[in-house]
N, C-alpha and C. Protein backbone atom coordinates (compact mmCIF):
# COMPACT_ATOMS: atom_id res chain seq x y z
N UNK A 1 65.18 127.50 89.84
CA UNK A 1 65.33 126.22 90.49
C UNK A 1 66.78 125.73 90.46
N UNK A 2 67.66 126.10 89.35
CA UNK A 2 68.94 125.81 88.97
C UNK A 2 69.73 126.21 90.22
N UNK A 3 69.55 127.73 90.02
CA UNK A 3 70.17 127.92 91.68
C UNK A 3 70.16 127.49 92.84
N UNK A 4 68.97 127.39 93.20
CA UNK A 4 68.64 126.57 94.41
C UNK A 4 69.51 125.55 94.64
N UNK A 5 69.58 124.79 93.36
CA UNK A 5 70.46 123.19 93.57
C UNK A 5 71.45 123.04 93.89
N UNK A 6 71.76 124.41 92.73
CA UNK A 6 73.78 124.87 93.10
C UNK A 6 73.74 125.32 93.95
N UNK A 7 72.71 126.03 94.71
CA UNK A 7 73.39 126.88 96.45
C UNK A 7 73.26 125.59 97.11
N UNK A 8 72.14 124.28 97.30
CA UNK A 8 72.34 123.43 98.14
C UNK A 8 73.55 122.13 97.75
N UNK A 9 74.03 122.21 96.78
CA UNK A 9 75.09 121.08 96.82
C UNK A 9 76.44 122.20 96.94
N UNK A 10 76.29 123.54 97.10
CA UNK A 10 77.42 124.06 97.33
C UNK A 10 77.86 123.92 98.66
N UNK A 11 76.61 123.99 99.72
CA UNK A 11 76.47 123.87 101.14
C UNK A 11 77.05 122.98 101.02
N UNK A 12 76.57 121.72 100.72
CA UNK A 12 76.90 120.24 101.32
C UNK A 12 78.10 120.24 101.07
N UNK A 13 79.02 120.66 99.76
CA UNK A 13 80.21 120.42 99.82
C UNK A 13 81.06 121.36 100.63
N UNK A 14 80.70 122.31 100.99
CA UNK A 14 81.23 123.58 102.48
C UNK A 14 81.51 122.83 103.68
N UNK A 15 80.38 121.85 103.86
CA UNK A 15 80.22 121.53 105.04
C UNK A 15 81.32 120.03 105.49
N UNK A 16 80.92 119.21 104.25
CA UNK A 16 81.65 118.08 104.09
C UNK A 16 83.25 118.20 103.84
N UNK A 17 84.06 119.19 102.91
CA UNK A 17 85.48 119.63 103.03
C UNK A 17 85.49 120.53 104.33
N UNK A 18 84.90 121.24 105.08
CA UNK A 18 85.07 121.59 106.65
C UNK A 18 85.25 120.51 107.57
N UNK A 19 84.33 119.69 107.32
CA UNK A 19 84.42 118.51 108.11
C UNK A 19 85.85 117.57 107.75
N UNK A 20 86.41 117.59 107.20
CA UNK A 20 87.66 116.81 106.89
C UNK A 20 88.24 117.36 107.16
N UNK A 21 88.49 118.96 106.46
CA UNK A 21 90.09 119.81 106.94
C UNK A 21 89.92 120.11 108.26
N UNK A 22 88.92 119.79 109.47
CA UNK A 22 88.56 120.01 110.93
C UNK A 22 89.33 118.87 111.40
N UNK A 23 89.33 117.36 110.45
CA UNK A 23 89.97 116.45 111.35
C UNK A 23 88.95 115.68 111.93
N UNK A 24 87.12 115.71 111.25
CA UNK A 24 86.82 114.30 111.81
C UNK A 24 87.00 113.07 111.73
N UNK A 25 87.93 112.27 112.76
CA UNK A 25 88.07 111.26 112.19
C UNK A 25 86.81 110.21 111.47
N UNK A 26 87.24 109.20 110.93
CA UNK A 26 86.78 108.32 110.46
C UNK A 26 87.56 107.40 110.06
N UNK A 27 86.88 105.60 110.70
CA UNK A 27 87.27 104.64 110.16
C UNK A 27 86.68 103.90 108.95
N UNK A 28 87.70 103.27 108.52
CA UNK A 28 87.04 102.54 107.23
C UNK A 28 87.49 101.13 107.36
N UNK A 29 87.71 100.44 108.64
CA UNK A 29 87.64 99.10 108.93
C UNK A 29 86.79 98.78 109.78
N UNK A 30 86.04 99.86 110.34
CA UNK A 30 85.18 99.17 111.42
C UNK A 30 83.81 100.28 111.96
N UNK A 31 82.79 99.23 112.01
CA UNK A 31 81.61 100.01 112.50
C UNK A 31 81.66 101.21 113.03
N UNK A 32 81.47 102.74 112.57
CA UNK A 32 81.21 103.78 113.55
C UNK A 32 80.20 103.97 114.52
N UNK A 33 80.75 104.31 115.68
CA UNK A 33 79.67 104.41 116.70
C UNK A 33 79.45 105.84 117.19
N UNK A 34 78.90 106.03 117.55
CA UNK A 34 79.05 107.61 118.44
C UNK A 34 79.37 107.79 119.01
N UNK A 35 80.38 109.12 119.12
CA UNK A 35 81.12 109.50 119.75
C UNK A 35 80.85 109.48 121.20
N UNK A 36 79.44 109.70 122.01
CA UNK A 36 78.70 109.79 122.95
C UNK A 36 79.38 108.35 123.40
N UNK A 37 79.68 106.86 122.77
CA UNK A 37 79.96 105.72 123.17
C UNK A 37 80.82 105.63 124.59
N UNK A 38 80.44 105.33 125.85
CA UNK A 38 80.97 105.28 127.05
C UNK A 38 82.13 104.06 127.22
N UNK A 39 83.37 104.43 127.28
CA UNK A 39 84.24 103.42 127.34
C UNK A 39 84.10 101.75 128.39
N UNK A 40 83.89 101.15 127.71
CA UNK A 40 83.53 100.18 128.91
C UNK A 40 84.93 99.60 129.77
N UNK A 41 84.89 100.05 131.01
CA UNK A 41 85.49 99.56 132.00
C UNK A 41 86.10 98.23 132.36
N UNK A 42 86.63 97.89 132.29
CA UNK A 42 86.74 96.24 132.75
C UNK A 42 87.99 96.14 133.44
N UNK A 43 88.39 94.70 133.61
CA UNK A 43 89.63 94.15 134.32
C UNK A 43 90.21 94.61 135.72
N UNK A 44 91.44 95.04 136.25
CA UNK A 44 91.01 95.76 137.22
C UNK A 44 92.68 96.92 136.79
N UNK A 45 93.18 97.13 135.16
CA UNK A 45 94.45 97.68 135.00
C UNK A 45 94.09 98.19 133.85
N UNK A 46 95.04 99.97 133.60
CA UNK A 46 95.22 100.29 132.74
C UNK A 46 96.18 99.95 131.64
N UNK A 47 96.22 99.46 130.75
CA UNK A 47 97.79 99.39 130.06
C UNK A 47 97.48 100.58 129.20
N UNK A 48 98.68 101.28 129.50
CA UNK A 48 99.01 102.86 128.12
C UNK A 48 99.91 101.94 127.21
N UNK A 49 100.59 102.20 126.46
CA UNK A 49 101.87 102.01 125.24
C UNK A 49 101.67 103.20 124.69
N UNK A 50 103.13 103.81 124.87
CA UNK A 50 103.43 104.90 124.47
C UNK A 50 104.08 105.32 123.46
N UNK A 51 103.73 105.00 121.37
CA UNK A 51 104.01 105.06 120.60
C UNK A 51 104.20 106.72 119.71
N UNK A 52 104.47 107.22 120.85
CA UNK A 52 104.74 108.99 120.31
C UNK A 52 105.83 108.95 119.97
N UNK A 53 107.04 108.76 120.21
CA UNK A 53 108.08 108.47 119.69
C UNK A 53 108.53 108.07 117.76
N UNK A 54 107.41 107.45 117.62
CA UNK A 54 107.30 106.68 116.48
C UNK A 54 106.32 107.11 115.44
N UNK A 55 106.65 108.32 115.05
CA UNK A 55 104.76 109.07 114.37
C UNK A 55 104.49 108.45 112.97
N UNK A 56 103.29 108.31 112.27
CA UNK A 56 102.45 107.70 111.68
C UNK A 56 101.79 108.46 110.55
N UNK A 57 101.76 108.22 109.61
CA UNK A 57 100.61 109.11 108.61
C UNK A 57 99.26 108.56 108.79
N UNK A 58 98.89 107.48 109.11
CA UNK A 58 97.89 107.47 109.35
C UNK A 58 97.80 106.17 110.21
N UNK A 59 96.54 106.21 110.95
CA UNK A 59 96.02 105.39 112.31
C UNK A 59 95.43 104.35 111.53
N UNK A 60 95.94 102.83 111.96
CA UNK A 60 95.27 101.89 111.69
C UNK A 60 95.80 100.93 112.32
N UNK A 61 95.04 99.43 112.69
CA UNK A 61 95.93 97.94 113.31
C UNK A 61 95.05 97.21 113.76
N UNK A 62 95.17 95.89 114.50
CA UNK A 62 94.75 95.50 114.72
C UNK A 62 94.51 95.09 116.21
N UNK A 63 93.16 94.83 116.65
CA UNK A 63 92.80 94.52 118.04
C UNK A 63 92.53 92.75 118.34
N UNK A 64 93.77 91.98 118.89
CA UNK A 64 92.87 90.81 119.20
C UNK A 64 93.25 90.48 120.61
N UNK A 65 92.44 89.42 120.40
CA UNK A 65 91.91 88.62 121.82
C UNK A 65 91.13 89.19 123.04
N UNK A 66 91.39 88.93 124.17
CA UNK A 66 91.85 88.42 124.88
C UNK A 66 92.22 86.66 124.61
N UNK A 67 93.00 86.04 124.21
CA UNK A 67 93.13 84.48 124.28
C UNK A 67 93.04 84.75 122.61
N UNK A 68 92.27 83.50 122.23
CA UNK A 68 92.70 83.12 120.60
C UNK A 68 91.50 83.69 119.99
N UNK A 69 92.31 84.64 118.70
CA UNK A 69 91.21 85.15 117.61
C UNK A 69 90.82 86.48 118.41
N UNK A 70 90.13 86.87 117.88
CA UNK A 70 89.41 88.74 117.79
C UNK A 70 88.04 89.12 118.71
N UNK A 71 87.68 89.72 119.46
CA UNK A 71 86.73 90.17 119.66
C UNK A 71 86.26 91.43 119.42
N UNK A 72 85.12 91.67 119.23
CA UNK A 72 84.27 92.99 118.69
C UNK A 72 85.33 93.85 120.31
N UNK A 73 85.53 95.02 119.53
CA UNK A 73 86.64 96.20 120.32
C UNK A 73 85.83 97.38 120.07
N UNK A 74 85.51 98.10 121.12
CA UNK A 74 85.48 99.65 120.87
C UNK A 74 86.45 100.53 120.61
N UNK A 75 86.94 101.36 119.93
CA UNK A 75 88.24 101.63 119.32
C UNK A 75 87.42 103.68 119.57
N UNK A 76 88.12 104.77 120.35
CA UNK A 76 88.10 105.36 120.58
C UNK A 76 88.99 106.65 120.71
N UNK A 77 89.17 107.25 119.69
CA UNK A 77 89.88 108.47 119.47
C UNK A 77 89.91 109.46 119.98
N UNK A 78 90.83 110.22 121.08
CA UNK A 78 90.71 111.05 121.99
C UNK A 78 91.96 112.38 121.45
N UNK A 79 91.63 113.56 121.26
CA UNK A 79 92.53 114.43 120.69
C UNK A 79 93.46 114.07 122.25
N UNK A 80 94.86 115.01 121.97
CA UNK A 80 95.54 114.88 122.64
C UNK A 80 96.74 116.24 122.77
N UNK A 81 96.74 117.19 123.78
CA UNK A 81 98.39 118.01 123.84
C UNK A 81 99.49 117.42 123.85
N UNK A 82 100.68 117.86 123.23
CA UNK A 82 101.80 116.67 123.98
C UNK A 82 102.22 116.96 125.34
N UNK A 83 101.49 118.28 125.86
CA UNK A 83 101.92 118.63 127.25
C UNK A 83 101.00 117.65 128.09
N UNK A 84 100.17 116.77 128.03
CA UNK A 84 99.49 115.76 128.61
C UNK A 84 99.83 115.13 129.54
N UNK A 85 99.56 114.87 130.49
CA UNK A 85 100.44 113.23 130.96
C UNK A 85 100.04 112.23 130.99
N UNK A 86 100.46 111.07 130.63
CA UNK A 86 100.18 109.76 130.16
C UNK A 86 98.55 109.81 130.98
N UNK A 87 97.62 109.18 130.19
CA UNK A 87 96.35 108.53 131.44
C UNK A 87 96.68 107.90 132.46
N UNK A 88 96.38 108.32 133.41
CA UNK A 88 96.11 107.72 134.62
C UNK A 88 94.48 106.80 134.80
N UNK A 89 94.29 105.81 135.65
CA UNK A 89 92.92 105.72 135.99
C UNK A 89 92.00 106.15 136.37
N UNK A 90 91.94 107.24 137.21
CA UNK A 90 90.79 108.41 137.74
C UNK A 90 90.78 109.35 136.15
N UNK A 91 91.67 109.07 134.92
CA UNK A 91 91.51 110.14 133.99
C UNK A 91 90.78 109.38 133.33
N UNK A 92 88.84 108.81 133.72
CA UNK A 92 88.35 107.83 133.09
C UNK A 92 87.63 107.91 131.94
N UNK A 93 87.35 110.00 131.64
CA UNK A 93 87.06 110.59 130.65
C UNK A 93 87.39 111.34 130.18
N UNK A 94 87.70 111.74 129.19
CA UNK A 94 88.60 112.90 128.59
C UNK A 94 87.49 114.18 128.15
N UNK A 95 86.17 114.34 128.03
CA UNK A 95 85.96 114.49 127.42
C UNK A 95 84.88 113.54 126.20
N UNK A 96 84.21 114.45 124.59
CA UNK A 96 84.19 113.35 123.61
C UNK A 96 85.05 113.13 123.09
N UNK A 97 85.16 111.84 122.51
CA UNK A 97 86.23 111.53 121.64
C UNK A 97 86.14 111.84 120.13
N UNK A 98 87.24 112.44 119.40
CA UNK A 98 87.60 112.84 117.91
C UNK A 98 86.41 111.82 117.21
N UNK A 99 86.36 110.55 117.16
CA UNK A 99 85.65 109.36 116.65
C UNK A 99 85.88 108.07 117.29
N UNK A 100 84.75 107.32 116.94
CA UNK A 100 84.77 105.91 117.72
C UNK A 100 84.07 105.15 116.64
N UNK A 101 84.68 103.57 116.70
CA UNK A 101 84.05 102.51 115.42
C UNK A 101 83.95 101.33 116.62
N UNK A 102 83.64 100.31 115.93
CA UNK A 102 83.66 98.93 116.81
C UNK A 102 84.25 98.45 115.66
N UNK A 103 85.00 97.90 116.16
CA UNK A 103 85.68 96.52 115.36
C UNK A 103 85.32 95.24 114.87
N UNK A 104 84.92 94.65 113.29
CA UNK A 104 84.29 93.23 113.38
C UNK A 104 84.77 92.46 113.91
N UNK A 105 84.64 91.03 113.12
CA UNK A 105 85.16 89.83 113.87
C UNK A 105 86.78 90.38 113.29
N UNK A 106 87.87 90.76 112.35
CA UNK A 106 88.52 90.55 112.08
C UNK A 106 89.36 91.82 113.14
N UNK A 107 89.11 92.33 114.11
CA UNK A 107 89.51 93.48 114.97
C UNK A 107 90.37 94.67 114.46
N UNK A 108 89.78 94.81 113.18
CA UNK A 108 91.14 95.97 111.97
C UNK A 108 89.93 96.89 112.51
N UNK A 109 91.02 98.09 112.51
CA UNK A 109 90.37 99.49 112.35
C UNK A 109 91.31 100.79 112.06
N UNK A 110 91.05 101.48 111.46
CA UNK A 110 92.14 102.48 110.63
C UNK A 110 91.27 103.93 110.44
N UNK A 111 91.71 104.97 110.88
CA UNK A 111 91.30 106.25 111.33
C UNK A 111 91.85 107.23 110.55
N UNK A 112 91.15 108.07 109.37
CA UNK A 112 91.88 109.37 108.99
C UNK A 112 91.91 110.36 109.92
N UNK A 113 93.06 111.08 110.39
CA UNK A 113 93.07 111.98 111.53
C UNK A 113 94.13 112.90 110.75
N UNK A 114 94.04 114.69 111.29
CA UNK A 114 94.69 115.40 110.92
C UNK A 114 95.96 115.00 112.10
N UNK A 115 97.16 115.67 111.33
CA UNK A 115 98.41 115.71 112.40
C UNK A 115 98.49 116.50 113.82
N UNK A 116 98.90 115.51 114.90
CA UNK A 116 98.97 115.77 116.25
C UNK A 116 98.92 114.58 116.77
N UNK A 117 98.80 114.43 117.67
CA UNK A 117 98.55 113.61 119.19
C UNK A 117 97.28 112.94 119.49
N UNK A 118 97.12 111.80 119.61
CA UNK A 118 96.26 111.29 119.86
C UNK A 118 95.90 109.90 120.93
N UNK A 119 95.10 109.35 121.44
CA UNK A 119 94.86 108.52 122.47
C UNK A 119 93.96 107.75 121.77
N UNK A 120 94.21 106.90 121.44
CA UNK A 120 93.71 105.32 121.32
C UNK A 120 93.15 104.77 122.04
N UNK A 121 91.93 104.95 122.37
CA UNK A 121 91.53 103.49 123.83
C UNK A 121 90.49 102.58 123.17
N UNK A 122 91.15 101.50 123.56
CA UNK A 122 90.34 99.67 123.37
C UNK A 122 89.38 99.42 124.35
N UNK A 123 88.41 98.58 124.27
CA UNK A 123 87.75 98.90 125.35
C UNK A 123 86.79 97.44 124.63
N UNK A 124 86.50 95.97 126.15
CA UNK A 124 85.34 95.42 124.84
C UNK A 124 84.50 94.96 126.42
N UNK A 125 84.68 94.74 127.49
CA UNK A 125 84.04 93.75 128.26
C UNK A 125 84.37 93.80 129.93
N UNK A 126 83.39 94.00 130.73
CA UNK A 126 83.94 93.78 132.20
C UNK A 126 84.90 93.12 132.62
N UNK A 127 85.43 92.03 131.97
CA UNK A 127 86.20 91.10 132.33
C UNK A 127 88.16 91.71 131.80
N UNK A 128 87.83 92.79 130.68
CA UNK A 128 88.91 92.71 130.10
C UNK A 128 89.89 94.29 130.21
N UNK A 129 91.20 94.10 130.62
CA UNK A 129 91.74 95.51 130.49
C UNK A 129 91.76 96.59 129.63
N UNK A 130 91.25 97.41 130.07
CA UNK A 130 91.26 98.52 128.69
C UNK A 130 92.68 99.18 128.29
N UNK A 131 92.83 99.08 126.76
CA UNK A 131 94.30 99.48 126.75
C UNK A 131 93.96 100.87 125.77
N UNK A 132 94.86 101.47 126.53
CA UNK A 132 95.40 103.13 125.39
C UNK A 132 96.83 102.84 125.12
N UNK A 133 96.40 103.55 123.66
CA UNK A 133 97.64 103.60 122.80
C UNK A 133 97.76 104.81 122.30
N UNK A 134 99.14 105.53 122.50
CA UNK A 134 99.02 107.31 122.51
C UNK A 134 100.04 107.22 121.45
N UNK A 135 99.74 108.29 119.95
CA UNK A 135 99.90 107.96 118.76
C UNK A 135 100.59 109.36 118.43
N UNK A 136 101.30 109.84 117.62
CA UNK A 136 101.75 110.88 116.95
C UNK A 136 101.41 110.89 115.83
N UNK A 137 100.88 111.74 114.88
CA UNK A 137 100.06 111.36 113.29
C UNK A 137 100.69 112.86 112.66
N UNK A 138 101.91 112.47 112.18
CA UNK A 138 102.32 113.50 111.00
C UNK A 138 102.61 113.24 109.70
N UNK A 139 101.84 114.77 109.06
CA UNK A 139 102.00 114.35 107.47
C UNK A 139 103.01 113.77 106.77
N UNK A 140 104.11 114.22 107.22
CA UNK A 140 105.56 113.69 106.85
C UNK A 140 106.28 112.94 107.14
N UNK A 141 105.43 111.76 108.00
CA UNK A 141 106.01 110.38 108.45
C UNK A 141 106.12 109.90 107.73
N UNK A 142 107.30 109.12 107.51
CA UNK A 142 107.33 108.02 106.53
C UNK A 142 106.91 106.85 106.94
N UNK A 143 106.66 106.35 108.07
CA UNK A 143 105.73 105.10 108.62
C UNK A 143 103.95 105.23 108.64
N UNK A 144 103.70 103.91 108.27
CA UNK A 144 102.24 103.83 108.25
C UNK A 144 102.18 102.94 109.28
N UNK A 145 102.62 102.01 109.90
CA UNK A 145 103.09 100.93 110.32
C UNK A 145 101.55 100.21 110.90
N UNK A 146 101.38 99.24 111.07
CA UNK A 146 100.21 98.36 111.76
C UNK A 146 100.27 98.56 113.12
N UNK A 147 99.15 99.29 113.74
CA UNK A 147 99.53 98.93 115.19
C UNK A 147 98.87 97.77 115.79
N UNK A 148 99.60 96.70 116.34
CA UNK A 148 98.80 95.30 117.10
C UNK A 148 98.73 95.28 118.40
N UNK A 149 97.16 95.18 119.14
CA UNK A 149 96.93 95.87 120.48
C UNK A 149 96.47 94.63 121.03
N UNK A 150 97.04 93.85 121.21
CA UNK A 150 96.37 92.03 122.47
C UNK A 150 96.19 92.87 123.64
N UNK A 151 94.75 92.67 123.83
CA UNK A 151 93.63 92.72 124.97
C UNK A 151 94.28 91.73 125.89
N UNK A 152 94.45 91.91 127.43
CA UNK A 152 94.13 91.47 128.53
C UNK A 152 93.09 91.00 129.34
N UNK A 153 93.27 89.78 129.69
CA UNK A 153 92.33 89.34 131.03
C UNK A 153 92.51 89.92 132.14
N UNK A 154 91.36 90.68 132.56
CA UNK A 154 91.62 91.45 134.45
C UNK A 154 92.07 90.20 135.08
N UNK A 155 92.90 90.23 136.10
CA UNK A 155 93.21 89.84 137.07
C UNK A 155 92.52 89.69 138.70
């Protein structure tokens, strides 16, 4: 029976250090959702910000408004080449995304991700622009920095 236990908590830990050194993300500020989560559309504009320039050890910041204070945000992690080109609007799916959380009332959300390239998309309401934020995440950054993403009213 001894064995048994040790072959099944050997699994679980095979599976669970695979799953990390693979790079699933995960947040630890905000509700995970499934990846399956369909970006909701809104406003009638994309905003990108293009923070590759500036790489990161790790993904985290905050999402507010549209207007005053925070709303619940879908926060959506999309791997990324750097041979890419910025999203366009017809590029309305990538694919699944690496991981996805919702954001509480306080709109923090912070993502362990292995190093590379990544796409950020916000996403909360018909009414509101969805913004991507395209990220560089290397081990040897010396910035952690906050990223702060103010949501738009469509026009």
């Amino acid at each position: 029976m001894n064995v048994v236990k040790h072959t099944a908590f050997s699994v679980f830990v095979f599976f669970a250090l695979t799953n990390l050194l693979l790079g699933q993300g995960h947040s630890r500020h905000c509700t995970k959702e499934p990846v399956t989560s369909v970006t909701r559309w809104g406003g009638n504009e994309w905003i990108v910000i293009d923070l590759r320039d500036k790489p990161v050890r790790t993904v985290g910041g905050i999402v507010l408004g549209p207007g005053v204070g925070n709303l619940k945000t879908l926060v959506q992690v999309f791997r990324r080449k750097p041979s890419d080109p910025l999203p366009r609007r017809w590029d309305q799916e990538m694919g699944l995304p690496a991981a996805a959380c919702m954001t509480g009332d306080d709109g923090a959300f912070t993502f362990s991700l292995p190093p590379g390239e990544y796409e950020l998309r916000m996403s909360q309401n018909p009414g509101v622009d969805v913004t991507s934020v395209i990220v560089t995440v290397e081990r040897g950054a010396h910035r952690s920095e906050e990223i702060k993403v103010e949501m738009q009213v469509g026009t």
